[in-house]
Protein backbone atom coordinates (compact mmCIF):
# COMPACT_ATOMS: atom_id res chain seq x y z
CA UNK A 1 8.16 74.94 -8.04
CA UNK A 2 5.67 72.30 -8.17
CA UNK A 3 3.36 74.29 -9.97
CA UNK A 4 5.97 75.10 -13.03
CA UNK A 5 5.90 73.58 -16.36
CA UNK A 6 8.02 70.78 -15.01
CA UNK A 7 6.13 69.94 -12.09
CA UNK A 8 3.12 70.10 -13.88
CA UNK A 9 4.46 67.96 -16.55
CA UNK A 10 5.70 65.86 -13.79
CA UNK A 11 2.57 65.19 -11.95
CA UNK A 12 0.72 64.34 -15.19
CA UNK A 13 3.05 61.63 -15.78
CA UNK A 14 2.87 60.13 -12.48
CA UNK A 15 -0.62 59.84 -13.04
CA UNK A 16 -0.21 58.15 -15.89
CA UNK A 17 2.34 55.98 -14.79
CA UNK A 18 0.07 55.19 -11.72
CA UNK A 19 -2.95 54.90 -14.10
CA UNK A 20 -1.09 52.76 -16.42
CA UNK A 21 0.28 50.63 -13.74
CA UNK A 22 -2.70 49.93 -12.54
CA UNK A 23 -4.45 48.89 -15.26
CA UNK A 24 -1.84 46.38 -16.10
CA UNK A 25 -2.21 45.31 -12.20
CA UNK A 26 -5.33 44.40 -12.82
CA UNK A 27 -5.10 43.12 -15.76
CA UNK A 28 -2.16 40.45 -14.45
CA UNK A 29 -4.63 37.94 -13.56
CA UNK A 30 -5.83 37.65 -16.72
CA UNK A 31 -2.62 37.71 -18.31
CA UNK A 32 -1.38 35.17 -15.59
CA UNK A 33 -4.56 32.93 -16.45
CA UNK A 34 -4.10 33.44 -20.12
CA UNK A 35 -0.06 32.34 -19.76
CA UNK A 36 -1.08 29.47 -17.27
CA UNK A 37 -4.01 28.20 -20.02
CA UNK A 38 -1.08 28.27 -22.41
CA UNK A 39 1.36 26.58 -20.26
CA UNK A 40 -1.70 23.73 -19.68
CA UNK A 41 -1.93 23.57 -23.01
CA UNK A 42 1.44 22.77 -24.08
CA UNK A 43 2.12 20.44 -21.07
CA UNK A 44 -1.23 18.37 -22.24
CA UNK A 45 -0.23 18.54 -26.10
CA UNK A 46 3.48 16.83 -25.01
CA UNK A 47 2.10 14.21 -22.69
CA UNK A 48 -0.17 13.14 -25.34
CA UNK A 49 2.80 13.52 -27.86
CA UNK A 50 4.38 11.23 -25.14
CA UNK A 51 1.97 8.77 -24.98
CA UNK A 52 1.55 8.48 -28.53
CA UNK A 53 5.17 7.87 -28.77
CA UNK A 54 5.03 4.94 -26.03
CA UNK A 55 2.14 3.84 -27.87
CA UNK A 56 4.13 3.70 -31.09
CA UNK A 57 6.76 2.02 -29.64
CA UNK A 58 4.84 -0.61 -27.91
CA UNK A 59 3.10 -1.47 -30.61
CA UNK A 60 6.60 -1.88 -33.04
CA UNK A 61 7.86 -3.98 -30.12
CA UNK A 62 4.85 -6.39 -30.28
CA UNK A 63 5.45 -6.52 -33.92
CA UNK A 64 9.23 -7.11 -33.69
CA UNK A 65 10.11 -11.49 -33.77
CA UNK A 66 13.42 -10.45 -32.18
CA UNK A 67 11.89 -8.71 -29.12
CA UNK A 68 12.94 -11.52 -26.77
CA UNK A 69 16.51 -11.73 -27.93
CA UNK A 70 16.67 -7.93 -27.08
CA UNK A 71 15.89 -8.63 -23.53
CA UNK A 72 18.46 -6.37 -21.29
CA UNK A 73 19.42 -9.63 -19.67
CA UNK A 74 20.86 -10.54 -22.93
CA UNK A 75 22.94 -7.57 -23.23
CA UNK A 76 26.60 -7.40 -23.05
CA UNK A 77 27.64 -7.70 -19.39
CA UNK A 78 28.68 -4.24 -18.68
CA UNK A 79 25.61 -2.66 -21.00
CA UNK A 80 23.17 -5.15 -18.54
CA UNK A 81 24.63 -3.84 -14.97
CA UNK A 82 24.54 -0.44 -15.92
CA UNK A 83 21.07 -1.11 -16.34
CA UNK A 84 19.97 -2.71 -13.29
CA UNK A 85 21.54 -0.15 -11.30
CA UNK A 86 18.66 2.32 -12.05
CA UNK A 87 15.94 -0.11 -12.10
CA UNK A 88 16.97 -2.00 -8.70
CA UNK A 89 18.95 0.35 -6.56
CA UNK A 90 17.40 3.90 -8.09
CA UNK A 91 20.63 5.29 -8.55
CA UNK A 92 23.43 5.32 -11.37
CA UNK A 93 25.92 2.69 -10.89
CA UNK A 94 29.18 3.46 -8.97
CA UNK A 95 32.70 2.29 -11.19
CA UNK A 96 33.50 -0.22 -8.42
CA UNK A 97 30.24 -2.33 -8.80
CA UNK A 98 30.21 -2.46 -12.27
CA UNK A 99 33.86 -3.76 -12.72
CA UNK A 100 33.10 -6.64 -9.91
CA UNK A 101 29.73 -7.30 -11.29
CA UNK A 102 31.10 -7.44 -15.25
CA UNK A 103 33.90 -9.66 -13.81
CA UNK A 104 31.93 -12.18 -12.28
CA UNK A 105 29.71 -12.42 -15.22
CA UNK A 106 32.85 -12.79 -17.61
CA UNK A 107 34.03 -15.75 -15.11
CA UNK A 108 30.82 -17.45 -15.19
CA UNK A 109 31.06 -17.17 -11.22
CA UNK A 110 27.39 -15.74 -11.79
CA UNK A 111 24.31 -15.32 -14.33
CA UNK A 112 22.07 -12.38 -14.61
CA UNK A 113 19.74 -13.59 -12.79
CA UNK A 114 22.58 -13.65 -10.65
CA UNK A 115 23.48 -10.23 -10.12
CA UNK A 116 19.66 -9.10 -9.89
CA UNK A 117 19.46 -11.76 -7.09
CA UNK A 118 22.97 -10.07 -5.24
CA UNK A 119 20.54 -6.48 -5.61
CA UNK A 120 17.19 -7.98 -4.48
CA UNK A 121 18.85 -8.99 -1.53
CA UNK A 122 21.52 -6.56 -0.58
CA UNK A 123 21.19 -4.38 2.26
CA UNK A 124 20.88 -1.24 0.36
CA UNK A 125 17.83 -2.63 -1.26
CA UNK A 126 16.35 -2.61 2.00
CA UNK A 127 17.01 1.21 2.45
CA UNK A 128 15.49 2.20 -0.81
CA UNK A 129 11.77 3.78 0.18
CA UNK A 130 8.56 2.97 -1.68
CA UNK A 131 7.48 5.75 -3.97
CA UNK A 132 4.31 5.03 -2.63
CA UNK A 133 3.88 4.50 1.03
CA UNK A 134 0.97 2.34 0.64
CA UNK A 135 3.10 0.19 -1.32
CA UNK A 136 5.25 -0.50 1.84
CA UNK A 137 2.49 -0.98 4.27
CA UNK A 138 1.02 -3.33 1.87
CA UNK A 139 4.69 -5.32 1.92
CA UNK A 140 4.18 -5.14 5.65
CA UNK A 141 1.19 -6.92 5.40
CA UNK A 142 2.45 -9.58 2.96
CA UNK A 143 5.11 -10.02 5.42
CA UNK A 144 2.55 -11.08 8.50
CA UNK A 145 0.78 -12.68 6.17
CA UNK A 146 4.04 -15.44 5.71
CA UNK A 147 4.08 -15.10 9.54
CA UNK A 148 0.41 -17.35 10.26
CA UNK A 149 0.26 -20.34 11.29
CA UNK A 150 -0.50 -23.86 9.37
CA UNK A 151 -4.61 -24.20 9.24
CA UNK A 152 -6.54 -27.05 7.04
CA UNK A 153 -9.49 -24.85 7.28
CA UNK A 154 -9.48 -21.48 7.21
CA UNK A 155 -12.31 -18.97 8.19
CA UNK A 156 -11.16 -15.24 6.55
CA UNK A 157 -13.39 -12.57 7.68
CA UNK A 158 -13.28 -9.96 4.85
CA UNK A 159 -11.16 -11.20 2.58
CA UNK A 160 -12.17 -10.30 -0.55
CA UNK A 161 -9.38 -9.36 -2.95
CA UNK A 162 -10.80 -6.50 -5.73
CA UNK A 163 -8.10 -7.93 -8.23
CA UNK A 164 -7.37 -11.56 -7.03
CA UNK A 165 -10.59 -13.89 -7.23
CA UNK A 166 -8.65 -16.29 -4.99
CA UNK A 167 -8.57 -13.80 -2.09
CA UNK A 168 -6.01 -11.72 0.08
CA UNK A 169 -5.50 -14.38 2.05
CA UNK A 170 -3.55 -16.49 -1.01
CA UNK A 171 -2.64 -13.06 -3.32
CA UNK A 172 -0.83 -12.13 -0.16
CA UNK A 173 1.64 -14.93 -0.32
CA UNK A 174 -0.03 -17.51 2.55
CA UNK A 175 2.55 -20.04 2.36
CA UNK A 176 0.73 -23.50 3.36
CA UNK A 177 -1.77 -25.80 1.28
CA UNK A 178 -5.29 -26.30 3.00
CA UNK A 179 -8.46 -27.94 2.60
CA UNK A 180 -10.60 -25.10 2.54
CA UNK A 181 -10.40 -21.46 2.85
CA UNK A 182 -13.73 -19.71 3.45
CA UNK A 183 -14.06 -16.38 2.70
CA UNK A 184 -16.80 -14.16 4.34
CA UNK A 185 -17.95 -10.57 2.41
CA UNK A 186 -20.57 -8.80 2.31
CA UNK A 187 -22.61 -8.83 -0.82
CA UNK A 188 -21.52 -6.41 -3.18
CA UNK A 189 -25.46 -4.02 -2.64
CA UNK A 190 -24.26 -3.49 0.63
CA UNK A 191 -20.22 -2.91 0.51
CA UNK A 192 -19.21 0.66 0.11
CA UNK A 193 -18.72 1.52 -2.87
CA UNK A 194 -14.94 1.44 -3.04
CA UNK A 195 -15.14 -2.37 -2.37
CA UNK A 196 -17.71 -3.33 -5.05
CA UNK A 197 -14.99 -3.65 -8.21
CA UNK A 198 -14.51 -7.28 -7.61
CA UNK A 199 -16.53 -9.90 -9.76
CA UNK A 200 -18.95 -12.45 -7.92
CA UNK A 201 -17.04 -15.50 -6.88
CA UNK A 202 -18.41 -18.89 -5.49
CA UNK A 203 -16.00 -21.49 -5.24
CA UNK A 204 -12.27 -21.72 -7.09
CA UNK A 205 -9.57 -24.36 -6.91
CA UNK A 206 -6.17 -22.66 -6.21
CA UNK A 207 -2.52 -24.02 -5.95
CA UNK A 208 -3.10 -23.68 -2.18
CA UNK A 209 -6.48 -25.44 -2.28
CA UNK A 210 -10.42 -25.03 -2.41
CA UNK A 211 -11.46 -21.30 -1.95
CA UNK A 212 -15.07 -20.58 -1.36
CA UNK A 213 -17.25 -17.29 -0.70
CA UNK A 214 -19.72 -16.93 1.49
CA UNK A 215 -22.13 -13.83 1.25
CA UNK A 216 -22.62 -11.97 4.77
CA UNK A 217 -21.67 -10.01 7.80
CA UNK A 218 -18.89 -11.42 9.50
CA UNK A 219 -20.88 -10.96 12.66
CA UNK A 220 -23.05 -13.30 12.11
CA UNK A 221 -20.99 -16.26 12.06
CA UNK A 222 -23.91 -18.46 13.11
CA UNK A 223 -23.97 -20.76 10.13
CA UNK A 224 -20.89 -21.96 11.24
CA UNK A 225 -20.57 -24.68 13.32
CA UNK A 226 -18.59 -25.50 16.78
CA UNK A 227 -14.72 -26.00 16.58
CA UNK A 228 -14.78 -26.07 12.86
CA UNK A 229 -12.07 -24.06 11.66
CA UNK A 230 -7.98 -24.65 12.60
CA UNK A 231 -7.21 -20.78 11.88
CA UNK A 232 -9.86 -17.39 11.60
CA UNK A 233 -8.03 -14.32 9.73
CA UNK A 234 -9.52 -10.70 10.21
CA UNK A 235 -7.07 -8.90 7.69
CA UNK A 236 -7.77 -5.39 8.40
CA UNK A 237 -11.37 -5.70 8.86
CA UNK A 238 -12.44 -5.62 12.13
CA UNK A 239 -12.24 -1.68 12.09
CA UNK A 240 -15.12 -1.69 9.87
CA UNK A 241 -17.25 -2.25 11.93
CA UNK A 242 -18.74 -1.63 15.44
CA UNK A 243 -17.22 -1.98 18.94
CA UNK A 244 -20.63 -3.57 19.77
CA UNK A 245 -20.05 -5.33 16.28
CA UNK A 246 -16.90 -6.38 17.05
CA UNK A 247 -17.66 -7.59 20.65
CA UNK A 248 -20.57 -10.12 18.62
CA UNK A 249 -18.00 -11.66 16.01
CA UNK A 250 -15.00 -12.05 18.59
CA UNK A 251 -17.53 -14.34 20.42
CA UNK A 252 -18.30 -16.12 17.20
CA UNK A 253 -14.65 -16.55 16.16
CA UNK A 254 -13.88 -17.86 19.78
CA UNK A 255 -17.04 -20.52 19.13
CA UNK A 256 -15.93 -21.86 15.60
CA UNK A 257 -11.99 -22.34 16.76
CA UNK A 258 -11.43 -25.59 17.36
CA UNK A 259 -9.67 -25.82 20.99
CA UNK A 260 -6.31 -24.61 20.61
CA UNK A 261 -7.55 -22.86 17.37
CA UNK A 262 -5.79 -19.61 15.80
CA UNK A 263 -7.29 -16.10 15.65
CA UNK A 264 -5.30 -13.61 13.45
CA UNK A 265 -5.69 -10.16 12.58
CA UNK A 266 -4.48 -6.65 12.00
CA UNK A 267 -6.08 -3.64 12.13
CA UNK A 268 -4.67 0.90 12.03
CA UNK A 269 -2.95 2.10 15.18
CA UNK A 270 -4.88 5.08 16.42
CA UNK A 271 -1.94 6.02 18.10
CA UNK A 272 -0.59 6.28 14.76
CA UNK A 273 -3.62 7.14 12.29
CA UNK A 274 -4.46 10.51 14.51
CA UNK A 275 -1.25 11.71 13.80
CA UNK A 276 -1.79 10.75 9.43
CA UNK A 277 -5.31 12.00 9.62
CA UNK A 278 -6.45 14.13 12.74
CA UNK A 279 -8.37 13.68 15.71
CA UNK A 280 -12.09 14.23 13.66
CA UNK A 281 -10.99 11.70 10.91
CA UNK A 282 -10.40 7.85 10.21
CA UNK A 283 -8.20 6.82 7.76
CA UNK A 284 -10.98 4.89 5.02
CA UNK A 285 -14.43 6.14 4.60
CA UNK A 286 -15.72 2.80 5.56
CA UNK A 287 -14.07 2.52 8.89
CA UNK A 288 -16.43 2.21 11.85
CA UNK A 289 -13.93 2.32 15.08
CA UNK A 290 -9.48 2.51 14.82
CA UNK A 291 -8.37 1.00 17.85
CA UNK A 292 -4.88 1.49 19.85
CA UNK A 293 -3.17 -1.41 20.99
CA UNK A 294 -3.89 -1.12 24.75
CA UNK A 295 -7.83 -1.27 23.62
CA UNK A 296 -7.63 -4.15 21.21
CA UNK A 297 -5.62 -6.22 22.89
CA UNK A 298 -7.85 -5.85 26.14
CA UNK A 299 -10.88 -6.55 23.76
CA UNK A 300 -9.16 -9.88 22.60
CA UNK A 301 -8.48 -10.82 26.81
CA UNK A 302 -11.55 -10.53 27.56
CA UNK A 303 -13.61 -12.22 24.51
CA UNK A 304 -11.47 -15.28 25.93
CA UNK A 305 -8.12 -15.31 23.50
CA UNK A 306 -4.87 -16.10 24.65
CA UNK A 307 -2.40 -13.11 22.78
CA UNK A 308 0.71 -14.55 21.72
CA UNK A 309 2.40 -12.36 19.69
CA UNK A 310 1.38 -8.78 18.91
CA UNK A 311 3.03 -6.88 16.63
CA UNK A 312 3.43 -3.89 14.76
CA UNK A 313 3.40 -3.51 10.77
CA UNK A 314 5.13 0.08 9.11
CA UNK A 315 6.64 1.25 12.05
CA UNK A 316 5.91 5.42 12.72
CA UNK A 317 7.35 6.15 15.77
CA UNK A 318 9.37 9.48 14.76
CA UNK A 319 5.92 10.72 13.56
CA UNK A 320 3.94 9.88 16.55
CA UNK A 321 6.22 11.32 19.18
CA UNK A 322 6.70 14.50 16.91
CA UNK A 323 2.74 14.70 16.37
CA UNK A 324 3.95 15.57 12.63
CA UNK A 325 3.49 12.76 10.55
CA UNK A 326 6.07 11.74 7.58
CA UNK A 327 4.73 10.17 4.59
CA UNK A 328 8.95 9.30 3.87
CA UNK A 329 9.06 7.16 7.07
CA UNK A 330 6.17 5.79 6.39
CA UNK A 331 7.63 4.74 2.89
CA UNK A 332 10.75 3.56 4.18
CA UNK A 333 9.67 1.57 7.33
CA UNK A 334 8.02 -1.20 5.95
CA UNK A 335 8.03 -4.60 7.88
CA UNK A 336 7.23 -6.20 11.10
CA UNK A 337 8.35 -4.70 14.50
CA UNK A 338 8.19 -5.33 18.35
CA UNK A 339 7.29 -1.86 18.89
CA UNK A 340 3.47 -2.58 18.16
CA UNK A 341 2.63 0.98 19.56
CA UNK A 342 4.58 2.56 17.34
CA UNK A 343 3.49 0.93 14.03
CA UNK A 344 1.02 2.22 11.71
CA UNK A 345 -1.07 -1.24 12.01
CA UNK A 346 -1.92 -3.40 14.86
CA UNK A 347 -1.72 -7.45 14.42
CA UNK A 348 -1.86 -10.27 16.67
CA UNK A 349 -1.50 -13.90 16.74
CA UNK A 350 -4.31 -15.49 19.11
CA UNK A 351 -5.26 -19.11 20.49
CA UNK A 352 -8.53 -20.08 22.00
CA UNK A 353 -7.70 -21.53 25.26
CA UNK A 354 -6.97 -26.09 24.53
């Protein structure tokens, strides 16, 4: 039977059909590659469609005198909170907050401003994540930051700010005026080459007061002399570089404290940066040594600081004790917490000994 006209008919299409499909088998790649080169293609020609279009439009707004009477804030009351909805909260409005919101702008019983003040400080605001999680561990920071202590002069060890000429210490939101704030970088030949995007600075007047730069390690803290600064500030720098390194400046920071003197600084969590990165890895190419808590704040005993407070910035602690760490509660955790160990960042708030 198989060798009949119809079985022989039969096999010869088979082959065929085997043949043909695997031609076009191996031909799908190409195919794929040619459709995906398409697909590139026509997702490049609409973003730049796109940005010409934003282009376009900014460029008409700069033109348009009536720009600022146009601002949203402007708007008819229930046009305005249907805005800020999205732009606050990330969500669409609900019916119930947009009739009490248009009411109370009706009454008078509160402005714009108003209402975007009622969303910057509700308590859903607070549960809204950063899109980007760096975004909310650099909140946490700006939130220690408000947490120093008054000093007339400062002494910040690696302060530099890339976009801020007056330096993290002030971009960061320090609240109090001083006298001086020195800051102490390396020059920009020997930074890394992710830090050199900042322009020279020497010496600024700020709101807060005189900032100056100094030019060097901040291990050698020689120049400086006895007791001569109210408050040091290591602001996530005393990671880059070494234990032995670090062992050298903590001994100069204890020297140039005045008795009674501040010592501030924070710094990753191992605990929490193996879980991020891996055992093999630290989390910024320029990063010498990541310390845990128990280490660091053993370090700070014995270089003769009294530890205060210790804290914890972004806390983690779902990721650390799963070993599997999550970028969302990373994003969402933002702040200061108790629970240094289980914090993406170490900081403390030291005293040398009156």
């Amino acid at each position: 039977m198989g060798s009949g006209p119809t079985g022989g008919a039969g096999s010869e299409g088979h082959t065929r059909f085997c043949e043909t499909a695997a031609m076009r088998s191996a031909d799908l790649p190409k195919r794929r590659s040619a459709r995906g080169a398409v697909g590139s293609a026509v997702r490049r020609a609409r973003l730049a469609i796109r940005r010409r279009w934003l282009q376009g439009r900014g460029f008409l707004a700069r033109l348009d005198p009536g720009l600022r009477r146009r601002d949203i804030r402007r708007s008819a009351p229930e046009r305005f909170v249907r805005a800020a909805y999205p732009i606050m909260l990330r969500r669409r409005a609900d019916p119930d907050g947009v009739r009490n919101y248009v009411e109370h702008l009706e009454r008078g019983r509160l402005t714009p401003d108003g209402v975007l003040d009622e969303m910057l400080t509700s308590m859903e605001l607070r549960a809204v994540p950063f899109v980007n999680p760096l975004r909310a561990l650099h909140q946490s920071r700006c939130d220690f930051v408000r947490m120093l202590p008054r000093g007339a002069r400062i002494l910040d060890l690696g302060g530099t700010d890339q976009e801020h000429p007056e330096g993290a210490l002030v971009s960061m939101g320090y609240p109090y005026r001083f006298d001086e704030l020195v800051i102490v970088d390396l020059p920009h030949d020997d930074r890394h080459e992710i830090y050199t995007r900042s322009e020279r600075a020497d010496r600024l007047t700020t709101p807060l007061g005189l900032v100056r730069y100094e030019y060097h390690s901040m291990v050698d803290l020689d120049r400086y002399a006895n007791d001569a600064f109210d408050l040091v500030v290591s602001g996530e720098s005393i990671e880059h570089i070494s234990e032995a390194g670090a062992d050298v400046m903590l001994e100069g920071v204890l020297r140039v404290l005045r008795p009674g003197g501040w010592f501030c600084l924070d710094t990753p969590n191992r605990r929490a940066t193996v879980v991020h990165v891996g055992a093999d890895r630290l989390t910024n190419p320029d990063h010498e040594l990541e310390y845990t808590h128990a280490q660091l704040a053993t370090k700070l005993a014995l270089a003769g600081f009294d530890v205060v407070d210790a804290f914890g910035l972004s806390y983690v602690g779902d990721s650390i004790r799963s070993g599997v760490f999550s970028e969302a509660e990373f994003a969402r955790n933002h702040g200061v917490f108790h629970a240094i160990d289980d914090c993406y960042l170490l900081a403390y708030l030291c005293r040398k000994p009156a």
